[in-house]
N, C-alpha and C. Protein backbone atom coordinates (compact mmCIF):
# COMPACT_ATOMS: atom_id res chain seq x y z
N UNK A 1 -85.38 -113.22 -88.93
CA UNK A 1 -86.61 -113.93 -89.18
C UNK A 1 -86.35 -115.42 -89.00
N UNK A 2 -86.98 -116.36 -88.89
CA UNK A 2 -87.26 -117.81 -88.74
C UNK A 2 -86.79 -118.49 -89.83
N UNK A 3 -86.59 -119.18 -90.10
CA UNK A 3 -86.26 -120.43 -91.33
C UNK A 3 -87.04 -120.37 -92.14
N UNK A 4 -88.25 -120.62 -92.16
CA UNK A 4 -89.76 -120.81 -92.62
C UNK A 4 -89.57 -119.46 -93.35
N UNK A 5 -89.71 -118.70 -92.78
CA UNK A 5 -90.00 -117.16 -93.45
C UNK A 5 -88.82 -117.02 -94.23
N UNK A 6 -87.39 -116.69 -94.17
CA UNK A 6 -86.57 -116.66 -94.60
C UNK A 6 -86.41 -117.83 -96.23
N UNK A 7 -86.88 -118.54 -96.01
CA UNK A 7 -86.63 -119.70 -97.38
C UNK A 7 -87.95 -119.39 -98.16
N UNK A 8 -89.04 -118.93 -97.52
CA UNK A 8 -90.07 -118.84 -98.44
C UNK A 8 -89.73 -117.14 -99.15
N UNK A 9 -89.19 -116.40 -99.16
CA UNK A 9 -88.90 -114.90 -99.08
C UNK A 9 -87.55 -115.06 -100.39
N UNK A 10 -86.77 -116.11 -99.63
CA UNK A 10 -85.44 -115.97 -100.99
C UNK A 10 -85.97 -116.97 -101.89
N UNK A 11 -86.69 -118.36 -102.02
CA UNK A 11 -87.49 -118.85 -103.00
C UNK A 11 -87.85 -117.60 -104.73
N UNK A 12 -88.64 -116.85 -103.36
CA UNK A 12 -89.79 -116.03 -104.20
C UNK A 12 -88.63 -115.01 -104.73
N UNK A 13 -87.61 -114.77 -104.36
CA UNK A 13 -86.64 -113.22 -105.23
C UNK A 13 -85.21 -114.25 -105.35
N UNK A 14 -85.21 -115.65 -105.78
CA UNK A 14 -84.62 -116.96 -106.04
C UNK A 14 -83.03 -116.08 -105.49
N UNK A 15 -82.90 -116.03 -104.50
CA UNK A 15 -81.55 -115.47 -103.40
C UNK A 15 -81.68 -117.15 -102.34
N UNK A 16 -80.57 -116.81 -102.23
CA UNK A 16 -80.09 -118.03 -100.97
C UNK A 16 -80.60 -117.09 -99.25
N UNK A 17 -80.00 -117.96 -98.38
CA UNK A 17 -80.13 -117.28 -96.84
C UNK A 17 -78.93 -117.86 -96.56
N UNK A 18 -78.72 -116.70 -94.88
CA UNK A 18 -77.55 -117.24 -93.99
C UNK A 18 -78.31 -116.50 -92.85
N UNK A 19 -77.24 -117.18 -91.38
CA UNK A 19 -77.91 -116.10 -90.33
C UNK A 19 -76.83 -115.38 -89.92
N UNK A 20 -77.57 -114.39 -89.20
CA UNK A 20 -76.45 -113.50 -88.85
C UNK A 20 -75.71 -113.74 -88.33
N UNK A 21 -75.61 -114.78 -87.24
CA UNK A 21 -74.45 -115.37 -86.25
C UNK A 21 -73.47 -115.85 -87.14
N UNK A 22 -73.38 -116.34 -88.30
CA UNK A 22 -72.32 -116.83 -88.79
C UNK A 22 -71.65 -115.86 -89.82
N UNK A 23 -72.08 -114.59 -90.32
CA UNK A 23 -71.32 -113.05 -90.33
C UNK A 23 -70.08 -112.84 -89.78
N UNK A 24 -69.10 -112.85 -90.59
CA UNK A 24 -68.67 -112.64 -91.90
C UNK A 24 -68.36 -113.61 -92.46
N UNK A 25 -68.41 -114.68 -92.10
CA UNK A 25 -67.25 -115.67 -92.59
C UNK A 25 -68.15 -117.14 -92.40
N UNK A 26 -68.87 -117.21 -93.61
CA UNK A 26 -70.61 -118.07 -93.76
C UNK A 26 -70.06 -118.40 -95.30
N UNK A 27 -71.74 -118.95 -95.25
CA UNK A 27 -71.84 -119.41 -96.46
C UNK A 27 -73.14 -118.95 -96.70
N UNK A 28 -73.92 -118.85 -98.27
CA UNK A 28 -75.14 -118.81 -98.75
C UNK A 28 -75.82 -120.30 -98.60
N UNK A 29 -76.45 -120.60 -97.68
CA UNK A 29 -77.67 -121.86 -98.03
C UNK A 29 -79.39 -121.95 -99.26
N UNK A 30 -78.86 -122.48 -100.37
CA UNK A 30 -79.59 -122.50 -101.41
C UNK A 30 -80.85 -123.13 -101.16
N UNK A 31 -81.79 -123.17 -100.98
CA UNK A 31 -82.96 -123.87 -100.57
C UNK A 31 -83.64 -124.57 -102.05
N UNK A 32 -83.33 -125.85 -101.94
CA UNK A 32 -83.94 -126.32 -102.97
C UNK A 32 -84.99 -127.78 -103.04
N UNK A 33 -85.60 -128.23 -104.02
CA UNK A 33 -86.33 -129.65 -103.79
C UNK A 33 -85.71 -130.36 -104.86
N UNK A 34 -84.39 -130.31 -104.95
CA UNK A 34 -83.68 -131.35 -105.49
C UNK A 34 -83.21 -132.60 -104.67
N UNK A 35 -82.73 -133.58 -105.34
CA UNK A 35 -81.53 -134.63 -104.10
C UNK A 35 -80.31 -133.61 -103.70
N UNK A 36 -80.14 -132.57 -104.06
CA UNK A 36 -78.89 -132.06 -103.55
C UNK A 36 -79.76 -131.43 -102.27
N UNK A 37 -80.96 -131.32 -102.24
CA UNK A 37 -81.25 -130.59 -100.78
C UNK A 37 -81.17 -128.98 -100.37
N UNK A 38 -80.17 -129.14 -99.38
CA UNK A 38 -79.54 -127.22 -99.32
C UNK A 38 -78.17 -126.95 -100.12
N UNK A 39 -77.79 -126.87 -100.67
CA UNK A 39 -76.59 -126.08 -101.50
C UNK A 39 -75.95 -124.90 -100.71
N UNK A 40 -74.86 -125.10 -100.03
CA UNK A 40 -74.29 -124.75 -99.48
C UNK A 40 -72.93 -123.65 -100.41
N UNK A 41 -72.77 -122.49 -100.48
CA UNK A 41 -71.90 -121.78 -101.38
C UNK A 41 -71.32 -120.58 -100.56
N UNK A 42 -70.03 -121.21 -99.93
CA UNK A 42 -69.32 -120.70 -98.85
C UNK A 42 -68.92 -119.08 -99.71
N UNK A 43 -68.89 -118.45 -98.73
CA UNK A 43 -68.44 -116.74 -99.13
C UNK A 43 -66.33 -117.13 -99.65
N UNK A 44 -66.27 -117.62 -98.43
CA UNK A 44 -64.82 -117.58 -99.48
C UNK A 44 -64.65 -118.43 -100.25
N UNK A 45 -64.36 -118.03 -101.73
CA UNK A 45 -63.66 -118.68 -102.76
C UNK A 45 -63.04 -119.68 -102.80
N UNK A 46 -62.01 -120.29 -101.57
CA UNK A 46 -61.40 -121.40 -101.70
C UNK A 46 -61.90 -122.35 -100.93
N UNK A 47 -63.39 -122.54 -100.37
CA UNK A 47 -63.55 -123.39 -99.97
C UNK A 47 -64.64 -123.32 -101.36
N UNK A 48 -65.17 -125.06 -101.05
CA UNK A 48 -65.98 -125.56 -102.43
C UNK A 48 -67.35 -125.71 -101.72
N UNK A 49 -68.25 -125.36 -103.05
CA UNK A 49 -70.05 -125.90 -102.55
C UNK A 49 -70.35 -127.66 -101.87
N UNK A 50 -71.09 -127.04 -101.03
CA UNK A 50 -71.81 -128.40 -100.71
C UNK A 50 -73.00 -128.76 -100.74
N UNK A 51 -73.48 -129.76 -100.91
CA UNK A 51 -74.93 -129.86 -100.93
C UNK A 51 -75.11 -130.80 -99.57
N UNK A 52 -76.80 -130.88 -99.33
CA UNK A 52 -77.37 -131.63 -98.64
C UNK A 52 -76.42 -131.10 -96.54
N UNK A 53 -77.15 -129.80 -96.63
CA UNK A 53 -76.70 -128.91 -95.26
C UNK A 53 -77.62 -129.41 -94.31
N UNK A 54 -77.09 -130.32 -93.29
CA UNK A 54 -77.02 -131.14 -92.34
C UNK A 54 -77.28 -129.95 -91.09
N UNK A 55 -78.92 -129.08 -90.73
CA UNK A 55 -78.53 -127.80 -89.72
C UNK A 55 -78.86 -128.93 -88.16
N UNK A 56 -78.55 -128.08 -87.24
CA UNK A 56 -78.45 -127.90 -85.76
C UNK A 56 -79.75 -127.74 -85.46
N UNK A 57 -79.70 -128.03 -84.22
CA UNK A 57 -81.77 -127.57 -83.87
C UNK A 57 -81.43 -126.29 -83.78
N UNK A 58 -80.30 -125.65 -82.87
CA UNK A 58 -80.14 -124.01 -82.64
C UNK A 58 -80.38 -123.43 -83.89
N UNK A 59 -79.73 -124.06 -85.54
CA UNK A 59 -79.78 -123.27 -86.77
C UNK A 59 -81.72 -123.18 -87.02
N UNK A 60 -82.29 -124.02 -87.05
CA UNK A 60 -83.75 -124.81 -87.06
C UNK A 60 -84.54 -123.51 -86.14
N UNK A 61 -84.49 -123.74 -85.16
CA UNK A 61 -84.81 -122.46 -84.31
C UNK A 61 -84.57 -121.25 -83.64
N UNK A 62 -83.17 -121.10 -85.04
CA UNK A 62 -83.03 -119.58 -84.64
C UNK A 62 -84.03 -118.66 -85.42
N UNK A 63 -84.16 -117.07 -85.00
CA UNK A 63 -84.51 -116.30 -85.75
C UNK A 63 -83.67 -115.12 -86.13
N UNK A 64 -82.62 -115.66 -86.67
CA UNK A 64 -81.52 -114.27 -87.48
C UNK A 64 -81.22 -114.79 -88.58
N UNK A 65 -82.04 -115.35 -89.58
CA UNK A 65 -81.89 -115.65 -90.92
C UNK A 65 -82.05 -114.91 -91.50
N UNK A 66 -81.57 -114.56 -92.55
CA UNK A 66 -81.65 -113.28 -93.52
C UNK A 66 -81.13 -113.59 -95.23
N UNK A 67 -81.98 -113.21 -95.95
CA UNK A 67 -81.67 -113.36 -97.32
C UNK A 67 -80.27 -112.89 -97.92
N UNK A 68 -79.82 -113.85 -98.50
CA UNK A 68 -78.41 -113.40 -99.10
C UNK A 68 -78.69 -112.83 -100.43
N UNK A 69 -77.67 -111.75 -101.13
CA UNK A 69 -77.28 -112.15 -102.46
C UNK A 69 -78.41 -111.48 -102.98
């Protein structure tokens, strides 16, 4: 699905998104209206959260987003 659809979908069942292209080895993007922005909460453990996720036009207009979590 699209960005748009995807953030309004995990909002509403409060889950993060990722897209499929970046399977297995991603992160959850938190969609929020804080100053932290997107909240970034990488799948592996030893890397740390980030906020304020800086996407690509390709990330912007892909459609393989999918609800995490």
């Amino acid at each position: 699905m699209n960005i748009r659809k995807a953030i309004i979908k995990a909002r509403a069942k409060q889950k993060g998104i990722t897209r499929q292209k970046w399977m297995p080895y991603a992160a959850t993007i938190i969609p929020t209206n804080t100053s932290s922005c997107f909240i970034l909460v990488p799948f592996d453990e030893d890397d740390r959260i980030g906020r304020r996720w800086n996407p690509t036009a390709e990330d912007i207009l892909a459609n393989d987003w999918q609800i995490t979590g």
